[in-house]
Protein backbone atom coordinates (compact mmCIF):
# COMPACT_ATOMS: atom_id res chain seq x y z
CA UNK A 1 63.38 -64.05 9.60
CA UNK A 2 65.52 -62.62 12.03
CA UNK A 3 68.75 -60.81 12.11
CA UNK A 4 71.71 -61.73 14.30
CA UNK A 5 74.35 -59.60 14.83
CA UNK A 6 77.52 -59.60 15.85
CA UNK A 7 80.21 -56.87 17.04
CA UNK A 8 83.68 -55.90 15.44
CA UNK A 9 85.67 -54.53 18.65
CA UNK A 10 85.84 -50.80 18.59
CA UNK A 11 89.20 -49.30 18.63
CA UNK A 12 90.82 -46.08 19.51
CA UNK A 13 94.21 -45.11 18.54
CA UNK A 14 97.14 -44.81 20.63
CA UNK A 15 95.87 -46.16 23.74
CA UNK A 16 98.18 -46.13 26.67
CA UNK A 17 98.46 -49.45 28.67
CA UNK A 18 98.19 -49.42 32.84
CA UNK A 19 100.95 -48.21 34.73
CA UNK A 20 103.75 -50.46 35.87
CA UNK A 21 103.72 -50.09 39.84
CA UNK A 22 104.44 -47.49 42.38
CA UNK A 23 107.45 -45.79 43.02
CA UNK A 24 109.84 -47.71 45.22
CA UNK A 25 111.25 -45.09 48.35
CA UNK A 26 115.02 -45.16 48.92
CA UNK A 27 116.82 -47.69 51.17
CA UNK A 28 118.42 -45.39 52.83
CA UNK A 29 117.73 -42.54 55.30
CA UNK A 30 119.89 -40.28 56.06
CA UNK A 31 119.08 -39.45 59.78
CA UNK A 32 119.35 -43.04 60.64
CA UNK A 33 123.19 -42.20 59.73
CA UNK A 34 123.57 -39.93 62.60
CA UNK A 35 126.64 -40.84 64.87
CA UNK A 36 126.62 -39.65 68.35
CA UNK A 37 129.87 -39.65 70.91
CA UNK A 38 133.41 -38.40 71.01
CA UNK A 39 135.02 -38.25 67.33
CA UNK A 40 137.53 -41.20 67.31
CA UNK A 41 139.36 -42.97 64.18
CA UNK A 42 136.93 -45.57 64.43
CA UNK A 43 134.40 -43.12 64.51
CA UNK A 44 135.89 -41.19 61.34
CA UNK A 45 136.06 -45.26 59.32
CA UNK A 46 132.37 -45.39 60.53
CA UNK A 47 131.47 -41.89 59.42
CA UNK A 48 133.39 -42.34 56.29
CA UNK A 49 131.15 -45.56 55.74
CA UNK A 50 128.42 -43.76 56.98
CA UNK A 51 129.02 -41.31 53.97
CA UNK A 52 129.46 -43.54 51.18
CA UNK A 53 125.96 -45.53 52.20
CA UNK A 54 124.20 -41.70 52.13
CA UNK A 55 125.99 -41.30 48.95
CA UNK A 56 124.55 -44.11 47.62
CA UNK A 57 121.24 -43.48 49.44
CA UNK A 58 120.91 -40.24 47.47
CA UNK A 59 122.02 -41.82 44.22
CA UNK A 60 118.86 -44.12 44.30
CA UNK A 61 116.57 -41.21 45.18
CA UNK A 62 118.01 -39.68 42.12
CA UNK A 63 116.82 -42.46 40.18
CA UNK A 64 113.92 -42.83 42.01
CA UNK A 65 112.90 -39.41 41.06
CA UNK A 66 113.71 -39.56 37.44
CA UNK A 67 111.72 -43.07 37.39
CA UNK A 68 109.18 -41.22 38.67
CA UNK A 69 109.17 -38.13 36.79
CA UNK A 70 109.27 -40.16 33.82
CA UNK A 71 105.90 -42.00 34.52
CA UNK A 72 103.98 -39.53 36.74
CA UNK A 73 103.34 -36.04 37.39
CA UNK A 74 104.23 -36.71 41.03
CA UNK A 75 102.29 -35.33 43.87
CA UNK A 76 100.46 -33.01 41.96
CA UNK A 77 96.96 -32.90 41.88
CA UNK A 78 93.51 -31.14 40.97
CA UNK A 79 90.59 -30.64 42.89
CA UNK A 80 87.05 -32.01 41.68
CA UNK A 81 83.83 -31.33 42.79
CA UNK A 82 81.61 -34.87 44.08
CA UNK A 83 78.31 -35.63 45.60
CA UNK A 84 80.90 -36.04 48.45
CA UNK A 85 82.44 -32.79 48.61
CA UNK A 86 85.69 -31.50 46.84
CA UNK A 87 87.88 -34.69 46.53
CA UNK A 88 92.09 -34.05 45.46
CA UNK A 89 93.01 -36.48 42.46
CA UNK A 90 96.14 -37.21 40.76
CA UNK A 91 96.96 -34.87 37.56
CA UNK A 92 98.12 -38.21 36.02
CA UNK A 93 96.93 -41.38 37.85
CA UNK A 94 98.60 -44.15 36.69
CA UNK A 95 96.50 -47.24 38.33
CA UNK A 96 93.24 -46.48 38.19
CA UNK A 97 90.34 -48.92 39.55
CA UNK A 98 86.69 -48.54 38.07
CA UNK A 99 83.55 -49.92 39.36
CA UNK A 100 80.92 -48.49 36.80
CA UNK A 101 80.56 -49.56 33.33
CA UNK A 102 80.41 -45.68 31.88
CA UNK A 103 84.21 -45.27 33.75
CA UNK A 104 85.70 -48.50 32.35
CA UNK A 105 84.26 -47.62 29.11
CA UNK A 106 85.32 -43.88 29.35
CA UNK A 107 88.64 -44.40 30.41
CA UNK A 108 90.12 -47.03 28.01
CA UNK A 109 88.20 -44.52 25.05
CA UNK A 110 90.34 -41.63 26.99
CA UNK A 111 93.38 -43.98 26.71
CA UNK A 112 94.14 -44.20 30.39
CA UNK A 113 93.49 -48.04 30.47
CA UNK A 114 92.56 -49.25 34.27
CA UNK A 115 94.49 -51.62 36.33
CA UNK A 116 91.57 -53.22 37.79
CA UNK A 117 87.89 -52.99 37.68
CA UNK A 118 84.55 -54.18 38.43
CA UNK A 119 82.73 -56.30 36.19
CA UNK A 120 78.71 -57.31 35.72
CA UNK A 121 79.56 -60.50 35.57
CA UNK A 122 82.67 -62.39 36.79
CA UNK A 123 82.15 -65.39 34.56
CA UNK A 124 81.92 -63.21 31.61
CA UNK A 125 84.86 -60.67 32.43
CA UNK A 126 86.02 -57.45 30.96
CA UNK A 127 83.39 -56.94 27.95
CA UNK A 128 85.13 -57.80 24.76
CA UNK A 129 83.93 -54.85 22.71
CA UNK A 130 86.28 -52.74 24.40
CA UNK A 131 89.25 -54.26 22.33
CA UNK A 132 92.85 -55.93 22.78
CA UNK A 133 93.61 -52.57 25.14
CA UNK A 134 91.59 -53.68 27.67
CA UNK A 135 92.27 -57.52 27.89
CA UNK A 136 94.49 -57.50 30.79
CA UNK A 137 92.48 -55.37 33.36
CA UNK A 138 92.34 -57.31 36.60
CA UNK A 139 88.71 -57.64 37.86
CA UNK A 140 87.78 -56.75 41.28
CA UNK A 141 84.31 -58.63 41.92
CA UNK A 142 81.24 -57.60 40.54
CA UNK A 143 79.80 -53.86 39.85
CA UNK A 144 77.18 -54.99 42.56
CA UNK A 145 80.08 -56.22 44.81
CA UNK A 146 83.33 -54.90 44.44
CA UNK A 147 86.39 -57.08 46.52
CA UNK A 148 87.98 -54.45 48.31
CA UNK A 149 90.83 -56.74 49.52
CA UNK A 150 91.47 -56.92 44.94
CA UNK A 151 91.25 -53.05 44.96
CA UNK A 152 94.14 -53.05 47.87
CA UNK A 153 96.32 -55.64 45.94
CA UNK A 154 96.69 -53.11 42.97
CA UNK A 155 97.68 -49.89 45.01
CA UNK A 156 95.51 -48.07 42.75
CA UNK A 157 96.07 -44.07 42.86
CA UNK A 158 92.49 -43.65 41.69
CA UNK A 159 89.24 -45.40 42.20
CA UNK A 160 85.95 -43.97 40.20
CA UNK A 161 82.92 -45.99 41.61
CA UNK A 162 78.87 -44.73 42.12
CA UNK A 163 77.12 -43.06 44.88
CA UNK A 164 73.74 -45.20 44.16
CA UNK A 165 75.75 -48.65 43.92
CA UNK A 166 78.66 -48.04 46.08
CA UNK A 167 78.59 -45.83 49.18
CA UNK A 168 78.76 -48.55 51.79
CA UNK A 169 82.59 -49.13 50.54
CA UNK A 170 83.40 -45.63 50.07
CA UNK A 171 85.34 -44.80 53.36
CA UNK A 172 87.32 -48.05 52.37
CA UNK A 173 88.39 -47.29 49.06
CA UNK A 174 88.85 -43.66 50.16
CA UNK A 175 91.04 -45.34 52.74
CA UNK A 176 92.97 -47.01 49.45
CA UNK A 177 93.34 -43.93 47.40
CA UNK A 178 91.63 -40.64 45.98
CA UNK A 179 87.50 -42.05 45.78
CA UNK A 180 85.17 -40.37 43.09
CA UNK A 181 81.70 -41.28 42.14
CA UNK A 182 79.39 -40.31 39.89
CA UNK A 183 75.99 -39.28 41.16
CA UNK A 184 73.58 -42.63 39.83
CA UNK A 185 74.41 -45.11 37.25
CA UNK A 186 71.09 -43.49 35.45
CA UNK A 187 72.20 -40.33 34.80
CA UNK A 188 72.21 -39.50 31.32
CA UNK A 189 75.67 -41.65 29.90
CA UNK A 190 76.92 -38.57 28.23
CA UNK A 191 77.09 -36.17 31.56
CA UNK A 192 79.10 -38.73 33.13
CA UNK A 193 81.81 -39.11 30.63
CA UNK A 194 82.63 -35.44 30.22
CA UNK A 195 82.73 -35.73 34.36
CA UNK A 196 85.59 -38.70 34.14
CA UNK A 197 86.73 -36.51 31.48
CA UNK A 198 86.71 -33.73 34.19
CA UNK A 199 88.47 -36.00 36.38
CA UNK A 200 91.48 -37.60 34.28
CA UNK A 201 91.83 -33.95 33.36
CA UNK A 202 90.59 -34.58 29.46
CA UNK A 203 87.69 -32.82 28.79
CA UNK A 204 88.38 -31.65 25.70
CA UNK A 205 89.12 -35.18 24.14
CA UNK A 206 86.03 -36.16 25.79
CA UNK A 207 84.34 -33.74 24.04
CA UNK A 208 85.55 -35.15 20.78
CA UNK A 209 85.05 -38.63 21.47
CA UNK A 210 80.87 -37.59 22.42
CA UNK A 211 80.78 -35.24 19.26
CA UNK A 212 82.32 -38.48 17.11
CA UNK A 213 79.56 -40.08 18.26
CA UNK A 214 77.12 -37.66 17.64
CA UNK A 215 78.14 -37.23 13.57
CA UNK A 216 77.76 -41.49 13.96
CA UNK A 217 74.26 -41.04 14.72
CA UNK A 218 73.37 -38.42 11.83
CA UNK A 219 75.30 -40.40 9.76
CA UNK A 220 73.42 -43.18 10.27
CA UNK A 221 69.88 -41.25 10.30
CA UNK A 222 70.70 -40.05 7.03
CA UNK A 223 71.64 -42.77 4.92
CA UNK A 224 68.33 -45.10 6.46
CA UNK A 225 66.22 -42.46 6.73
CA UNK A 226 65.35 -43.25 10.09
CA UNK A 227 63.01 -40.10 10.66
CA UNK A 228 59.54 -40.71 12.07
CA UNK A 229 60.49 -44.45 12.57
CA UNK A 230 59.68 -46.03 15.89
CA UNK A 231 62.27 -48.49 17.52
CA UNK A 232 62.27 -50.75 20.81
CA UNK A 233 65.32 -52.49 22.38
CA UNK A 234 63.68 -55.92 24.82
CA UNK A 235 66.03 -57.58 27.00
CA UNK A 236 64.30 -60.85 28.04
CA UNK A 237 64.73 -62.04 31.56
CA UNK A 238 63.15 -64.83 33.64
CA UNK A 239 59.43 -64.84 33.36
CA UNK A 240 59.51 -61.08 31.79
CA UNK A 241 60.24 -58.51 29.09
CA UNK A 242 62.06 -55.14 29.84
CA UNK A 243 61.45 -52.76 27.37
CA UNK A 244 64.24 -49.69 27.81
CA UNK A 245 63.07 -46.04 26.97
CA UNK A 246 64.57 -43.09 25.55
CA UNK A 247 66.82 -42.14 28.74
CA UNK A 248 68.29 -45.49 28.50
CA UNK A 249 72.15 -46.08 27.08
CA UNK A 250 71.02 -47.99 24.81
CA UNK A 251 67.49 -46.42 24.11
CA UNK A 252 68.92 -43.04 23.75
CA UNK A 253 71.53 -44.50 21.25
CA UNK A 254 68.54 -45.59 19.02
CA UNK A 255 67.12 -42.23 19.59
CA UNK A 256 70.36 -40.03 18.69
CA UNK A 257 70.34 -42.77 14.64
CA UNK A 258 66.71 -40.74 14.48
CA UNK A 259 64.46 -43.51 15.71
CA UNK A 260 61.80 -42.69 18.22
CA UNK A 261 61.02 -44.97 21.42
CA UNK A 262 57.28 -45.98 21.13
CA UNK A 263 55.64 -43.64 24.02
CA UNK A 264 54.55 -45.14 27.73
CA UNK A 265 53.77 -43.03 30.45
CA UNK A 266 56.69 -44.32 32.70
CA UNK A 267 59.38 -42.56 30.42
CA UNK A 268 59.04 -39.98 32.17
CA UNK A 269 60.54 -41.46 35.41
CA UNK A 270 61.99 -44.49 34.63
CA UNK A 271 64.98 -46.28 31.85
CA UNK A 272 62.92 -49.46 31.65
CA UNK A 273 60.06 -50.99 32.53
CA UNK A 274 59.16 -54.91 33.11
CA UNK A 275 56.40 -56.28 31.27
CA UNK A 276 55.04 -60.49 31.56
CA UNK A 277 55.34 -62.05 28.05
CA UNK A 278 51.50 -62.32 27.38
CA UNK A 279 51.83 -58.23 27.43
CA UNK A 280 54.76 -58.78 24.72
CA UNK A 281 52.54 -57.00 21.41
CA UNK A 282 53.04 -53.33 23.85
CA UNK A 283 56.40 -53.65 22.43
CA UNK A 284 55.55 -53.00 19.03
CA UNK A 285 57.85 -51.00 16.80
CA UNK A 286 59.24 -51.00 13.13
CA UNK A 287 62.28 -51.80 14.99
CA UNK A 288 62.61 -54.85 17.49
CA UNK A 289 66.15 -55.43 19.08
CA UNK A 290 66.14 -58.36 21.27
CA UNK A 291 69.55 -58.88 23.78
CA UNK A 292 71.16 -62.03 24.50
CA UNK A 293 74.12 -63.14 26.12
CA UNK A 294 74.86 -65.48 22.40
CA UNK A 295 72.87 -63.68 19.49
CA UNK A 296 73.99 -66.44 17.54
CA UNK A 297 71.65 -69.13 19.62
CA UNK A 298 68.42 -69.92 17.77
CA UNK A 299 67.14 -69.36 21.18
CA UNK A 300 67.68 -65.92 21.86
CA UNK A 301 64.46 -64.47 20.83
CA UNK A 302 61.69 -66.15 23.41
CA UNK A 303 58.51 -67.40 21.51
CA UNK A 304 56.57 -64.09 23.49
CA UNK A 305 58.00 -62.09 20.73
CA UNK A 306 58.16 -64.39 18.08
CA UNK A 307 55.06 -65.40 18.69
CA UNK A 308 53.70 -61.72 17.44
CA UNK A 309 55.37 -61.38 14.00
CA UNK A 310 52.47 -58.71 13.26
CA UNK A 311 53.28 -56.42 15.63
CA UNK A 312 57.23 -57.41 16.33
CA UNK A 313 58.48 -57.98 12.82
CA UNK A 314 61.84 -59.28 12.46
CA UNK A 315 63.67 -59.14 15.35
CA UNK A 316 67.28 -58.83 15.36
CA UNK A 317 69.44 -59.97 18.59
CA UNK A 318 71.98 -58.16 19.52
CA UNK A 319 75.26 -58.69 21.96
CA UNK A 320 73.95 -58.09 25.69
CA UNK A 321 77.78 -56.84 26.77
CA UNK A 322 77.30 -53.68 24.83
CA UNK A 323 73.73 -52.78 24.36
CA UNK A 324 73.41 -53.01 27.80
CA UNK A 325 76.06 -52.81 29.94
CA UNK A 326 78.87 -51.20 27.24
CA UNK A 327 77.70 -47.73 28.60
CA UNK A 328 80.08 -45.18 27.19
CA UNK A 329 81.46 -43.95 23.55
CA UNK A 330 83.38 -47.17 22.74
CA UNK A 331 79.85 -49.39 23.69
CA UNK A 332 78.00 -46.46 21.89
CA UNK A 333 79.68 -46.29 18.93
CA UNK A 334 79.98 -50.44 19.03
CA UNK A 335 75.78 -50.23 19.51
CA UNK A 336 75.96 -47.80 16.28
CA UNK A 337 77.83 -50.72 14.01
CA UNK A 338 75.23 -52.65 15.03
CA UNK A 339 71.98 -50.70 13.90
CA UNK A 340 73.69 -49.36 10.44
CA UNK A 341 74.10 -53.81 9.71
CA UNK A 342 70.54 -54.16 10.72
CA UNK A 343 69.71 -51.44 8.85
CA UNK A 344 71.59 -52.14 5.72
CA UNK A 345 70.22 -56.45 5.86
């Protein structure tokens, strides 16, 4: 028998929502005022006029200013440290654009909810697990291949992206606004957080949010008494198996609710590995977690794993939008409902 399972969205508190716009610039300027010429009565009705539209000009600065006081902390800025040098970022961005899971994820769990961002899939969208907050984030093409003409439409102030994925576009979106990326989508999840942290200038939130997680996990280890047991997540693709390790979002998840990843030499190099389905009994573990885009489809779980109940004992499947791709505390913590259900079936 196998378990299907099925997420609740995760949900921070107080979450802000995306900025509204950019500040608008005043209509008026005052040195296109200037009068030139002898000083004449008509001159003094025109200067008089002159006056009262500079009067008026200053007025909507005023406002101006206060609007954008009141949603910004202006020009100011701090400086952070890239794989492309020392790049100057807003203190507060308001319209931020992502194009890595881990920065979509990390952001709407900092509560600085994108305008816009890149998604693995465009038929699928913005993942669900990431909650209500997060419904109305415009997409900008795929992860693989952002639309930089999308980016431009939203005047982002910010865009976080990824050396390894993205450098072709980066003196284009640098061109947009202030351009950050991480190092490599496989760095180790939790070093990139605290560096959007870094970034958005909320490290010590950050910090909370990855230490939340952390109690999760020993929570969970605890009350299953997960010690010494062996676990393996498979994601099934066309005409193969990949088995994810230890380093792996999802792997490392496992590993942090006191599971250990069955040992293969590539762990030491790589996140996954592919194997053909004959190969499927290497996966063996008291833990199977299969992924599928519907975990509710009879389907899900391919007949190479079913196929060797001895060694692959009731596997579970499990949402593909989070164990996967939900890279980040909300997706962990999401990945964590998931194994104390299995765990408590």
């Amino acid at each position: 028998m196998r378990g299907v399972v099925t997420a609740t969205p995760y949900r921070l508190p107080g979450l802000a929502s995306p900025g509204s716009g950019r500040i608008g610039y005043p209509l008026y300027d005052s040195a296109q005022l200037s009068l030139g010429g002898p000083f004449t009565k008509s001159h003094a009705r025109i200067s008089a006029l002159a006056l009262t539209i500079a009067a008026l000009g200053v007025a909507a600065t005023a406002c101006s200013s206060t609007d954008a006081t009141s949603d910004s902390a202006g020009s100011a800025t701090r400086s952070i440290e890239t794989v492309r040098g020392t790049v100057d970022v807003p203190e507060t961005p308001l319209r931020i654009v992502t194009l890595e899971p881990v920065e979509l994820d990390t952001t709407v769990a900092l509560g600085v909810v994108p305008v816009g961002t890149a998604v693995l899939s465009e038929a699928s969208g913005v993942p669900g697990y990431l909650g209500t907050e997060a419904a109305d984030i415009a997409t900008v093409g795929t992860v693989a291949e952002p639309t930089i003409e999308d980016i431009a439409a939203l005047q982002p102030d910010l865009i976080l992206g990824t050396e390894t994925r993205h450098a072709e576009y980066y003196d284009q979106l640098a061109a947009l606004a202030p351009t950050v990326f991480i190092a490599s989508q496989s760095d180790p999840w939790r070093d990139s957080v605290q560096f959007v942290g870094r970034i958005l200038g909320k490290e010590a939130k950050a910090e909370d949010l990855l230490t939340a997680y952390e109690n999760r996990c020993a929570e969970i280890a605890e009350k299953h008494d997960t010690a010494g047991k062996t676990a393996q997540l498979i994601r099934p693709r066309a005409g193969e198996l990949t088995l994810y390790g230890p380093t792996s979002f999802a792997g490392s998840t496992l590993e942090c609710a006191g599971f250990t990843t069955p040992p293969r030499p590539e762990w030491a190099d790589e996140i996954s590995v592919d194997l053909s389905p004959e190969l499927a009994a290497e996966a063996a573990a008291d833990l199977i977690v299969v992924t599928a885009s519907d975990p509710s489809d009879p389907a899900a779980i391919p007949a190479s794993i079913t196929a060797n109940a001895s060694v692959l004992p009731n596997p579970h499947a499990v949402d593909l939008s989070y164990w996967i791709t939900g890279v980040g505390p909300m997706g962990g913590q999401t990945v964590l409902d998931d194994i104390d259900r299995i765990l408590s079936e």
